[in-house]
C-alpha atoms as a PDB file:
ATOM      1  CA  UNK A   1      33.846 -79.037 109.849  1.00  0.00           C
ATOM      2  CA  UNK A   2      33.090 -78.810 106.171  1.00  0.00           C
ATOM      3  CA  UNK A   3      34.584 -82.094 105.599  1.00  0.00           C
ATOM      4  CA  UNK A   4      32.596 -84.187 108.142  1.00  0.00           C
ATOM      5  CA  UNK A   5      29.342 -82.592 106.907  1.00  0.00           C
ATOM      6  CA  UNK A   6      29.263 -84.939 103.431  1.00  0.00           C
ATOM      7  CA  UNK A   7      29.306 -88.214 105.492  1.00  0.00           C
ATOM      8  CA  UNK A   8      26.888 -86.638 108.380  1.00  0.00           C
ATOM      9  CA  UNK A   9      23.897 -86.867 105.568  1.00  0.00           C
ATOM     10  CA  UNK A  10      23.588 -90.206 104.927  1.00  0.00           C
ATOM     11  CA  UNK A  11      24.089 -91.178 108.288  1.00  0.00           C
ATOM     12  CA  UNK A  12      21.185 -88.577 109.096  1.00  0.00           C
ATOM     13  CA  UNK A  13      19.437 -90.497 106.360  1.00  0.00           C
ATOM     14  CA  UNK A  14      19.761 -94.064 107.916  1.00  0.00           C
ATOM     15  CA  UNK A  15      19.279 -92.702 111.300  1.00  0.00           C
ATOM     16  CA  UNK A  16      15.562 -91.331 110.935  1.00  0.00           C
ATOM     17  CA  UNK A  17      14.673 -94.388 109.047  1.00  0.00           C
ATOM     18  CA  UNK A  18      16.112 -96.624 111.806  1.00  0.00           C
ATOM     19  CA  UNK A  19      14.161 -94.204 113.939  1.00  0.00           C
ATOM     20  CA  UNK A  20      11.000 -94.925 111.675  1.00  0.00           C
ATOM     21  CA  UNK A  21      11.624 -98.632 111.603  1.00  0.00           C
ATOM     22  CA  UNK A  22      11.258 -98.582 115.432  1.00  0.00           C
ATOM     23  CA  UNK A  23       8.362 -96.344 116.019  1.00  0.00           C
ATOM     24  CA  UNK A  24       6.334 -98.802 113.739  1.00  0.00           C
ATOM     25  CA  UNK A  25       7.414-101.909 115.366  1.00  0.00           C
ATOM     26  CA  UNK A  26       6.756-100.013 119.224  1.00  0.00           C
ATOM     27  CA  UNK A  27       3.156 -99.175 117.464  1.00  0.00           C
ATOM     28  CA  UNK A  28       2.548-102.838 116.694  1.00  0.00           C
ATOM     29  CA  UNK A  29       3.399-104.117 119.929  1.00  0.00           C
ATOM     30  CA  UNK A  30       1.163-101.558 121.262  1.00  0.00           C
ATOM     31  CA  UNK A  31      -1.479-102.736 119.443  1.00  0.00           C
ATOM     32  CA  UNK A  32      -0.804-106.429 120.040  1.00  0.00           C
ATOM     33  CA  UNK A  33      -0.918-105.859 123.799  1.00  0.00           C
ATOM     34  CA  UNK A  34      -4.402-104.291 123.360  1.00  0.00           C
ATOM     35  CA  UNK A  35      -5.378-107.643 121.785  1.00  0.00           C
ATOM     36  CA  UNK A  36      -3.827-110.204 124.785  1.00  0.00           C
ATOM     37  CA  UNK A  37      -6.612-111.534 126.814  1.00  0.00           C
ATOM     38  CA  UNK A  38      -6.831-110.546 130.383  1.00  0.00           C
ATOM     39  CA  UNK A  39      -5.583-112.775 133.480  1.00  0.00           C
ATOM     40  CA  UNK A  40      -9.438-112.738 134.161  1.00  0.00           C
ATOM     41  CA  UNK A  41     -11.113-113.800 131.214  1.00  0.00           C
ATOM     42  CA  UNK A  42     -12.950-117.248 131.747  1.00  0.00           C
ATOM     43  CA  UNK A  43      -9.574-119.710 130.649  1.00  0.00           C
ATOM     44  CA  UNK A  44      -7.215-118.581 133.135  1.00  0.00           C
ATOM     45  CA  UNK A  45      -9.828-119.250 135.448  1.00  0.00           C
ATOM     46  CA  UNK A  46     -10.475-122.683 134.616  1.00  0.00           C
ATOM     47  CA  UNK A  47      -6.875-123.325 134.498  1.00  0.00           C
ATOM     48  CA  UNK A  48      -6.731-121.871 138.106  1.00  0.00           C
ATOM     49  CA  UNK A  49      -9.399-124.132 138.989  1.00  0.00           C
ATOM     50  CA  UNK A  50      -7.816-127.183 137.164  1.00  0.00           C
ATOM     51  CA  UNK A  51      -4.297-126.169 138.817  1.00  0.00           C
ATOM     52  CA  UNK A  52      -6.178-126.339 142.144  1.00  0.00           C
ATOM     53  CA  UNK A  53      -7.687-129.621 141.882  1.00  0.00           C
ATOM     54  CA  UNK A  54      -4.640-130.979 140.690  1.00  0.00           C
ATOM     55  CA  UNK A  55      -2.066-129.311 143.161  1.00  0.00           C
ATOM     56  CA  UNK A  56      -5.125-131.381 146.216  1.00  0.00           C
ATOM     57  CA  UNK A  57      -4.548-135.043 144.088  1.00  0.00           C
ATOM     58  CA  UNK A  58      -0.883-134.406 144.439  1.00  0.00           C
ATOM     59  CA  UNK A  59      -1.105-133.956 148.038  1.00  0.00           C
ATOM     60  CA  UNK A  60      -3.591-136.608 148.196  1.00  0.00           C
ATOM     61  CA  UNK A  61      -1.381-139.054 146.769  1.00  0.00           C
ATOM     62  CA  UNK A  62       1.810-138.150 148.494  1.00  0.00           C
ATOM     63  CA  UNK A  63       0.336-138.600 151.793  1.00  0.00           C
ATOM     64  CA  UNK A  64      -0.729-142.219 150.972  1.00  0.00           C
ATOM     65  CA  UNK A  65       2.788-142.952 149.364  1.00  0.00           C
ATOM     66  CA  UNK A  66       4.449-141.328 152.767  1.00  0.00           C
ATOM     67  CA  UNK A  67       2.147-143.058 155.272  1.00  0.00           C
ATOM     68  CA  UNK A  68       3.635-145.970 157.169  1.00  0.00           C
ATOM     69  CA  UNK A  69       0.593-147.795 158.986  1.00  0.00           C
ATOM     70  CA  UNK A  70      -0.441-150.970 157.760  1.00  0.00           C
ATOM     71  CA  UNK A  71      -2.220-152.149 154.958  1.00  0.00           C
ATOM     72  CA  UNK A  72      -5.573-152.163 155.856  1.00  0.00           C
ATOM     73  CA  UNK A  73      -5.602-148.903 157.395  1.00  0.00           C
ATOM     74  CA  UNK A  74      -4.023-147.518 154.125  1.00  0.00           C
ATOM     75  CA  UNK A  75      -7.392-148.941 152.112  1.00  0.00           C
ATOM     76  CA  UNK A  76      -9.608-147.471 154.577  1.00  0.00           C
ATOM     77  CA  UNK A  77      -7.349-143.891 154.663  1.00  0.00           C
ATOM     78  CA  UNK A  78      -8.099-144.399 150.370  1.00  0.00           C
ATOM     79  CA  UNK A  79     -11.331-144.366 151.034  1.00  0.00           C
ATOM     80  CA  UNK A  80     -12.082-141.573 153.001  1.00  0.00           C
ATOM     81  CA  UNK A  81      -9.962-139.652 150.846  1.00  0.00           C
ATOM     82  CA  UNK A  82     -11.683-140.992 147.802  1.00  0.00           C
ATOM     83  CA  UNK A  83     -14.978-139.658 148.935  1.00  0.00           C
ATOM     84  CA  UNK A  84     -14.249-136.179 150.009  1.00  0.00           C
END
């Protein structure tokens, strides 16, 4: 036992340093997260909003590239879809 205690103190040593290393980087990400908007704050909500509008074009347009009547009631379909 006497002979594993001289290389148990360094590695003591390094260990609570590693051990300090880490407690300061878990305290910064603490304190990072505190900082991080919320999912409610008024971006995110435009981007919802903008993500909603943009998710109704896309159906918009896929029904008039899917639809198989004929031309003119395609340009009339445009239409009414164009002024909702």
């Amino acid at each position: 036992m006497e002979s594993i205690l001289p290389l148990l103190i360094p590695f003591g040593a390094f260990a609570v340093a590693g051990f300090a290393i880490w407690t300061s980087h878990q305290r910064k990400m603490i304190e990072m997260k505190g900082k991080m908007p919320t999912t409610h704050d008024a971006d995110s909500e435009r981007m919802r909003e903008e993500m909603k509008y943009l998710k109704d074009r896309v159906a918009v347009l896929e029904k008039i590239a899917t639809d198989n009547r004929g031309a003119i009631e395609l340009e009339s379909e445009i239409e009414k879809l164009r002024d909702r």
